[in-house]
Protein backbone atom coordinates (compact mmCIF):
# COMPACT_ATOMS: atom_id res chain seq x y z
CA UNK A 1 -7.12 -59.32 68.59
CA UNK A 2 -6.35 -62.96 70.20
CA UNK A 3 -3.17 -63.98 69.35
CA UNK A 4 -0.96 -67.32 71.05
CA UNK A 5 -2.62 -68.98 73.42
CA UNK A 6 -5.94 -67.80 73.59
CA UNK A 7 -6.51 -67.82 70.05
CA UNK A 8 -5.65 -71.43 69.84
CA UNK A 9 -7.80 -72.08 72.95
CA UNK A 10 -11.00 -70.82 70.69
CA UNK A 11 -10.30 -72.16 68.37
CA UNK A 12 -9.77 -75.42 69.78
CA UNK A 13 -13.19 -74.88 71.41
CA UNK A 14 -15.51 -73.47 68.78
CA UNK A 15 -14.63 -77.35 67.51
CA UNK A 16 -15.06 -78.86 70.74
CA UNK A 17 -18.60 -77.70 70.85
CA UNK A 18 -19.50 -77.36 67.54
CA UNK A 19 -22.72 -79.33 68.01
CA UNK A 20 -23.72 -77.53 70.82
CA UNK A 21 -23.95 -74.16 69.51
CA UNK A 22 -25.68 -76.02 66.35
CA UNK A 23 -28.64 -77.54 68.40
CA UNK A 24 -28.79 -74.69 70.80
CA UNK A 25 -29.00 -71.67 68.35
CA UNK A 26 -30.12 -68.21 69.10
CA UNK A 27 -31.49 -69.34 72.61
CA UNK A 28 -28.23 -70.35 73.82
CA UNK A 29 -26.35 -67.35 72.16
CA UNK A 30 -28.79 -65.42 74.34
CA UNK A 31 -27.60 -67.32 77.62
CA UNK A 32 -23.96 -66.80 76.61
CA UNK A 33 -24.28 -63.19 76.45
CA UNK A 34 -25.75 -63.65 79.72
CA UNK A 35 -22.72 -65.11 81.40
CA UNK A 36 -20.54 -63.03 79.45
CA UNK A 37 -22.12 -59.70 81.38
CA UNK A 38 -21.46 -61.46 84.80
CA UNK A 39 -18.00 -62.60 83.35
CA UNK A 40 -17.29 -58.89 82.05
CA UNK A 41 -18.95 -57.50 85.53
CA UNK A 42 -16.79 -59.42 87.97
CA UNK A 43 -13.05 -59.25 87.89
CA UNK A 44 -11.89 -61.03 90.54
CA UNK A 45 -14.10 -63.92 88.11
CA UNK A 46 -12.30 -63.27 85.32
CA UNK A 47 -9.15 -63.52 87.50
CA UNK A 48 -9.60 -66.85 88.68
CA UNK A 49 -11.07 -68.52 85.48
CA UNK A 50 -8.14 -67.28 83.40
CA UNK A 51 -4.93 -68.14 86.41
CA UNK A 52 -2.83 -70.45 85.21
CA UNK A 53 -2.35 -71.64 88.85
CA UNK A 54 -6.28 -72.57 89.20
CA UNK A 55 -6.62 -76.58 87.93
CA UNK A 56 -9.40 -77.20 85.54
CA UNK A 57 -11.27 -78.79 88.00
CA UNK A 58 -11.49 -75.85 90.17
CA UNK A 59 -11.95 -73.59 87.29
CA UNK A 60 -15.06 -75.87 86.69
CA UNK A 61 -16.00 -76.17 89.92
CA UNK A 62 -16.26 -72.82 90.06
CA UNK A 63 -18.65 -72.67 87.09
CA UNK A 64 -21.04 -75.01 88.34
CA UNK A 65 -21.15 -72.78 91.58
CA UNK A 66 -21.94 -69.39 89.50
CA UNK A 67 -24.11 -70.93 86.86
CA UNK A 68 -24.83 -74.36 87.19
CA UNK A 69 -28.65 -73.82 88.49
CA UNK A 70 -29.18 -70.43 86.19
CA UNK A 71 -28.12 -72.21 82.70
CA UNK A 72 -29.29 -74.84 80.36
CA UNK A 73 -26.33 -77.89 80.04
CA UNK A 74 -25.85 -76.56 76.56
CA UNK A 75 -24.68 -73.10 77.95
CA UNK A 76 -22.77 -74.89 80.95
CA UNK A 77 -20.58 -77.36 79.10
CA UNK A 78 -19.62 -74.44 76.85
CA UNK A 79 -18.52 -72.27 79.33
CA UNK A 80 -16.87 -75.02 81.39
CA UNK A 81 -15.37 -75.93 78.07
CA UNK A 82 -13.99 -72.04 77.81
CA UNK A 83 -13.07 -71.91 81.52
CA UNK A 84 -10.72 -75.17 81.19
CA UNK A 85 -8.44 -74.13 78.55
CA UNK A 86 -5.56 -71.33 78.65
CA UNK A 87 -5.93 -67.82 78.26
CA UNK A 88 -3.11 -65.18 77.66
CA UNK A 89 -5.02 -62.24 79.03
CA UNK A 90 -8.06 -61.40 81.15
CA UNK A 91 -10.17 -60.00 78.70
CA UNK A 92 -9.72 -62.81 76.13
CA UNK A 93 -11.71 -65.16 78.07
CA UNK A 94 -14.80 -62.26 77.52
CA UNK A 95 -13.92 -62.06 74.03
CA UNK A 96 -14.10 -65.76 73.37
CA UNK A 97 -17.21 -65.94 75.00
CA UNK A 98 -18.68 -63.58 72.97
CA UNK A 99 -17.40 -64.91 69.73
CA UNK A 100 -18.78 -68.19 70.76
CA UNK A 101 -22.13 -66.67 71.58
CA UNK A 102 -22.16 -65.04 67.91
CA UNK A 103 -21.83 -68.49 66.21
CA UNK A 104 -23.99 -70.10 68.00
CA UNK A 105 -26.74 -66.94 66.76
CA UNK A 106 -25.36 -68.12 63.25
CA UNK A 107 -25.66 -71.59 63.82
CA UNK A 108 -29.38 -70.89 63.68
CA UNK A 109 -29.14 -69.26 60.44
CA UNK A 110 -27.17 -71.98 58.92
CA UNK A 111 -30.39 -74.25 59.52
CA UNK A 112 -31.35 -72.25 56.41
CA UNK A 113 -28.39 -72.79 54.87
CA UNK A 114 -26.25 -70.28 52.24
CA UNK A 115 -29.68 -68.14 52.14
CA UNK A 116 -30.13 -67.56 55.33
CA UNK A 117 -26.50 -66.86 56.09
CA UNK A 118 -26.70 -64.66 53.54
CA UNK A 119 -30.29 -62.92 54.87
CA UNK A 120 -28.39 -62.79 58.11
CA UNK A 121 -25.50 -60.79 57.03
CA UNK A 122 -27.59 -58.47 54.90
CA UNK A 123 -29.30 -58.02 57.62
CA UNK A 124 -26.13 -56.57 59.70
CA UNK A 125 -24.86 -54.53 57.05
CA UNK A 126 -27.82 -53.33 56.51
CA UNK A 127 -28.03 -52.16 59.51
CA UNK A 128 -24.60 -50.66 59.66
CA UNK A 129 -25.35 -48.62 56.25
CA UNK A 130 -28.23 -46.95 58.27
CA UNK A 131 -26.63 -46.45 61.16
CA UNK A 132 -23.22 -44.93 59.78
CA UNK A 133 -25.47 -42.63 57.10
CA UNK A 134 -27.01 -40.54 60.01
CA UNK A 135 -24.86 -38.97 62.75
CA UNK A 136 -28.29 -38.25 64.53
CA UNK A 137 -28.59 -42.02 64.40
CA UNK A 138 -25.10 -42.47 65.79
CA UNK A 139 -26.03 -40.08 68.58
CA UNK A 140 -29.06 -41.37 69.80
CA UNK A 141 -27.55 -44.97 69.70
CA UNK A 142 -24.95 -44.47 71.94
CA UNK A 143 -26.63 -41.50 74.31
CA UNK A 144 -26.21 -42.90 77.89
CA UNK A 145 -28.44 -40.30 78.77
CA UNK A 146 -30.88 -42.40 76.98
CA UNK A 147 -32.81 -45.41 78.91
CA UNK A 148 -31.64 -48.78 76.96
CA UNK A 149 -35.05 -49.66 76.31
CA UNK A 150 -34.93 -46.84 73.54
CA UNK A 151 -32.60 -47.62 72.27
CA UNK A 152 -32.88 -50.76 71.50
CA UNK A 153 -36.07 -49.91 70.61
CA UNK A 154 -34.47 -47.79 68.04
CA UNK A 155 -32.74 -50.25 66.86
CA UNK A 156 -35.39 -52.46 66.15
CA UNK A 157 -37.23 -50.09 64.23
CA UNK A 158 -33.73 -49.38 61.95
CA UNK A 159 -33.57 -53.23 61.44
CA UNK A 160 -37.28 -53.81 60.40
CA UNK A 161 -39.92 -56.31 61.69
CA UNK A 162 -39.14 -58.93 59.50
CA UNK A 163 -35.69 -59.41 60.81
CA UNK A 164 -34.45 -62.88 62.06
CA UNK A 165 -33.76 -63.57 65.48
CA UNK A 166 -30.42 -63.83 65.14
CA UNK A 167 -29.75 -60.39 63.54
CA UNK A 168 -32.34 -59.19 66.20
CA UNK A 169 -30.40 -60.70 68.97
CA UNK A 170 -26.81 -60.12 67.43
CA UNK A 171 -28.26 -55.78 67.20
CA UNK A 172 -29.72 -55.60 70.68
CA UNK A 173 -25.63 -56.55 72.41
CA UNK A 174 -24.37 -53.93 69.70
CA UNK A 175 -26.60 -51.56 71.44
CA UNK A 176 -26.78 -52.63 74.55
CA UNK A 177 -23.37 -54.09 75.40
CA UNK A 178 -20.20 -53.19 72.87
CA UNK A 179 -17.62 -54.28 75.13
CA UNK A 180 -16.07 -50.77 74.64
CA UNK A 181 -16.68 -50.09 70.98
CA UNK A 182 -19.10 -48.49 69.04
CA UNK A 183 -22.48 -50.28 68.18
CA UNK A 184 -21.70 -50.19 64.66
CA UNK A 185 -18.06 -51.54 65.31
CA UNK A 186 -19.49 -54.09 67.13
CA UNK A 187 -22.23 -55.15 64.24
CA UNK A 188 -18.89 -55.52 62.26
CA UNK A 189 -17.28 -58.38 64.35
CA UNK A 190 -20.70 -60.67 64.48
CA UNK A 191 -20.91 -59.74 60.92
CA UNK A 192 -17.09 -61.11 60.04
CA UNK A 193 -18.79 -64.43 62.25
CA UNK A 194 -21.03 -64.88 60.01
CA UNK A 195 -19.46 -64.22 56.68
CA UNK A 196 -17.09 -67.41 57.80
CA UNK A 197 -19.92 -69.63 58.31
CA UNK A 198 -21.53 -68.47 55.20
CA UNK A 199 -18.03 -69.40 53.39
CA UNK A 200 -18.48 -72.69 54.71
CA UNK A 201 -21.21 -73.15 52.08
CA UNK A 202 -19.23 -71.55 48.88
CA UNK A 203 -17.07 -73.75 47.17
CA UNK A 204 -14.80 -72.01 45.48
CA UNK A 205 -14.08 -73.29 42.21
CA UNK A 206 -10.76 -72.85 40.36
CA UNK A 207 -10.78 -75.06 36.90
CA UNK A 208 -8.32 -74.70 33.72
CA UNK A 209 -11.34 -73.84 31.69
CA UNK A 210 -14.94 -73.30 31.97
CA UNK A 211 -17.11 -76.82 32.52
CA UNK A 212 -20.10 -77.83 30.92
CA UNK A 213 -23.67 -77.98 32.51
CA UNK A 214 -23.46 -81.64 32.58
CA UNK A 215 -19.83 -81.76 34.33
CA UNK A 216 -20.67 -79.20 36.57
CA UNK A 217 -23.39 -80.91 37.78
CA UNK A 218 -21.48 -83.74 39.07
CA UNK A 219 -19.13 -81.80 40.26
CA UNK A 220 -21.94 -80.32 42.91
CA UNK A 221 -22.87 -84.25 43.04
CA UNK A 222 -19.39 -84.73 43.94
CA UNK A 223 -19.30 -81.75 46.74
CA UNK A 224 -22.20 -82.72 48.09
CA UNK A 225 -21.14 -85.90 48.75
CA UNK A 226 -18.00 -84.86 50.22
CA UNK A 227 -18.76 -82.96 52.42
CA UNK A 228 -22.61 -83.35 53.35
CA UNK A 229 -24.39 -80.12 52.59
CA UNK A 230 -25.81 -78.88 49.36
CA UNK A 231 -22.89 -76.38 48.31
CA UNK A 232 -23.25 -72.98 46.27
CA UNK A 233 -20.54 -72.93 43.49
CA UNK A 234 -18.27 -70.18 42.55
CA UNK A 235 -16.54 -71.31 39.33
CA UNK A 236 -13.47 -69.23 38.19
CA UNK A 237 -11.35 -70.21 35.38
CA UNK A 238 -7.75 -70.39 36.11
CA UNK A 239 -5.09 -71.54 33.13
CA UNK A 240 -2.69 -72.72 36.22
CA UNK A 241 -5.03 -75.07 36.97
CA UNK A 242 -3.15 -77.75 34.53
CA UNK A 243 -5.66 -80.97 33.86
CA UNK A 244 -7.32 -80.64 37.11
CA UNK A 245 -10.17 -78.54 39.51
CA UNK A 246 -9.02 -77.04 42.71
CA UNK A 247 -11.88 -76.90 45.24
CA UNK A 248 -12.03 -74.42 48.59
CA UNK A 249 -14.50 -74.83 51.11
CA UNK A 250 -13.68 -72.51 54.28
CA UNK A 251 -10.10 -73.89 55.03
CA UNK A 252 -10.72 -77.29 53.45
CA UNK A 253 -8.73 -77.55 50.10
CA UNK A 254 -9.12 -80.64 47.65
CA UNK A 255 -6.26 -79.63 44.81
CA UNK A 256 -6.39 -82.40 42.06
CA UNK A 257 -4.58 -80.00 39.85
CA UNK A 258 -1.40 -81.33 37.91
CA UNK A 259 0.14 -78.52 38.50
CA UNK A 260 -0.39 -79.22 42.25
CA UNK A 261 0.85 -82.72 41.98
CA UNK A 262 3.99 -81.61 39.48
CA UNK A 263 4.56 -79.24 42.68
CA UNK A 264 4.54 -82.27 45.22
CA UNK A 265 6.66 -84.52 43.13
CA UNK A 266 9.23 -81.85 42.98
CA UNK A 267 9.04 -81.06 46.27
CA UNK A 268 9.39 -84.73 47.23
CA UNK A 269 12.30 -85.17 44.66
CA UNK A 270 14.11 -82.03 46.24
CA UNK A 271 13.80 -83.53 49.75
């Protein structure tokens, strides 16, 4: 797990090219899986993107050498984006990469919005419940005796033929490249991707005590509003939720609560 540096580093760039990965979709997830291999294949690469002593423009330059003719500019400004910021390990360039790669696969679901975020990550665990039911499964899944094409054929048969091309995609690297873990293992990570984009449409709802149709409805006016996107509501009542409504969307918090604003005043009057 990323911790310091390089988790601040994704994070600061899973913002930084937020709308890439949105327009781009599955088809750029598939070229950043494709760099990752030649970034996970090449060590001396992964040596010189992450050195603290290389500048950013060399680090670019660098990129634009290896991939600037073999890439769309979606996939290039990403991983020029990745290759200019710090990294406190080797490997955690790779495992950016792939993370990035992952929600730009669920960027494309998200075009459905909360359902087909939610198809998406059925579609994973579904998956996984197949896969961890049968040790024969298991086997023949990670059998390097086995030619890849099948098993990812396999694979494709366990997910079904009306699966998305994101969880077709996201299935084919579990199989075909884990990075050192187990298919199912891998499924797992993509699948904790996408259960944080799908929280980015559940507003969680924390109120003193239950609302009627009619407020609730402009409270989802409200939401909407706020932040852009038709939001699903999960409405919990909460009696420390004094005269107000607490709202969570992914890490975005809008507390009206008096008990929140008792809390600030004391705070303030303690100070």
């Amino acid at each position: 797990m990323m911790t310091g540096a390089s988790r601040d580093s994704l994070a600061a760039s899973l913002e930084a090219v937020g709308p890439v990965l949105d327009e781009g979709g599955v088809a750029l997830a598939r070229e950043l899986f494709g760099a990752l291999d030649v970034v996970d294949e090449h060590g001396a690469l992964r040596r010189a993107l992450t050195d603290p002593a290389w500048t950013t423009e060399r680090r670019h330059g660098l990129v634009d050498s290896l991939f600037g003719a073999r890439v769309t500019p979606g996939a290039l400004q990403v991983l020029k984006d990745l290759a200019g910021r710090r990294w406190s390990a080797e490997r955690d360039l790779g495992d950016a990469l792939e993370t990035v790669a992952v929600h730009a696969a669920a960027a494309e679901a998200a075009r459905g919005g909360h359902a087909g975020l939610a198809a998406l990550l059925g579609e994973l665990l579904a998956f996984n419940r197949t896969v961890e039911d049968s040790h024969e499964v298991q086997r023949a899944l990670t059998d390097q005796r086995a030619p890849l094409e099948a098993r990812a054929r396999l694979a494709g048969r366990l997910l079904g033929a009306s699966a998305s091309p994101a969880g077709r995609l996201l299935v084919e690297r579990a199989v075909s490249a884990p990075r050192g873990l187990k298919p199912s293992a891998a499924i797992r990570k993509a699948a904790d991707v996408v259960a944080e984009w799908q929280r980015l449409w559940i507003a969680e709802v924390a109120v003193a005590r239950p609302l009627q149709a009619e407020q609730q409805e402009r409270l989802a006016l409200g939401l909407r509003r706020a932040f852009g996107r038709d939001l699903v509501m999960d409405v919990t009542v909460d009696p420390h939720v004094v005269g107000g409504v607490r709202v969570q969307v992914g890490n975005d918090v809008v507390d009206g609560s008096m008990a929140s604003r008792l809390h600030d005043l004391q705070r303030r009057m303690a100070g």
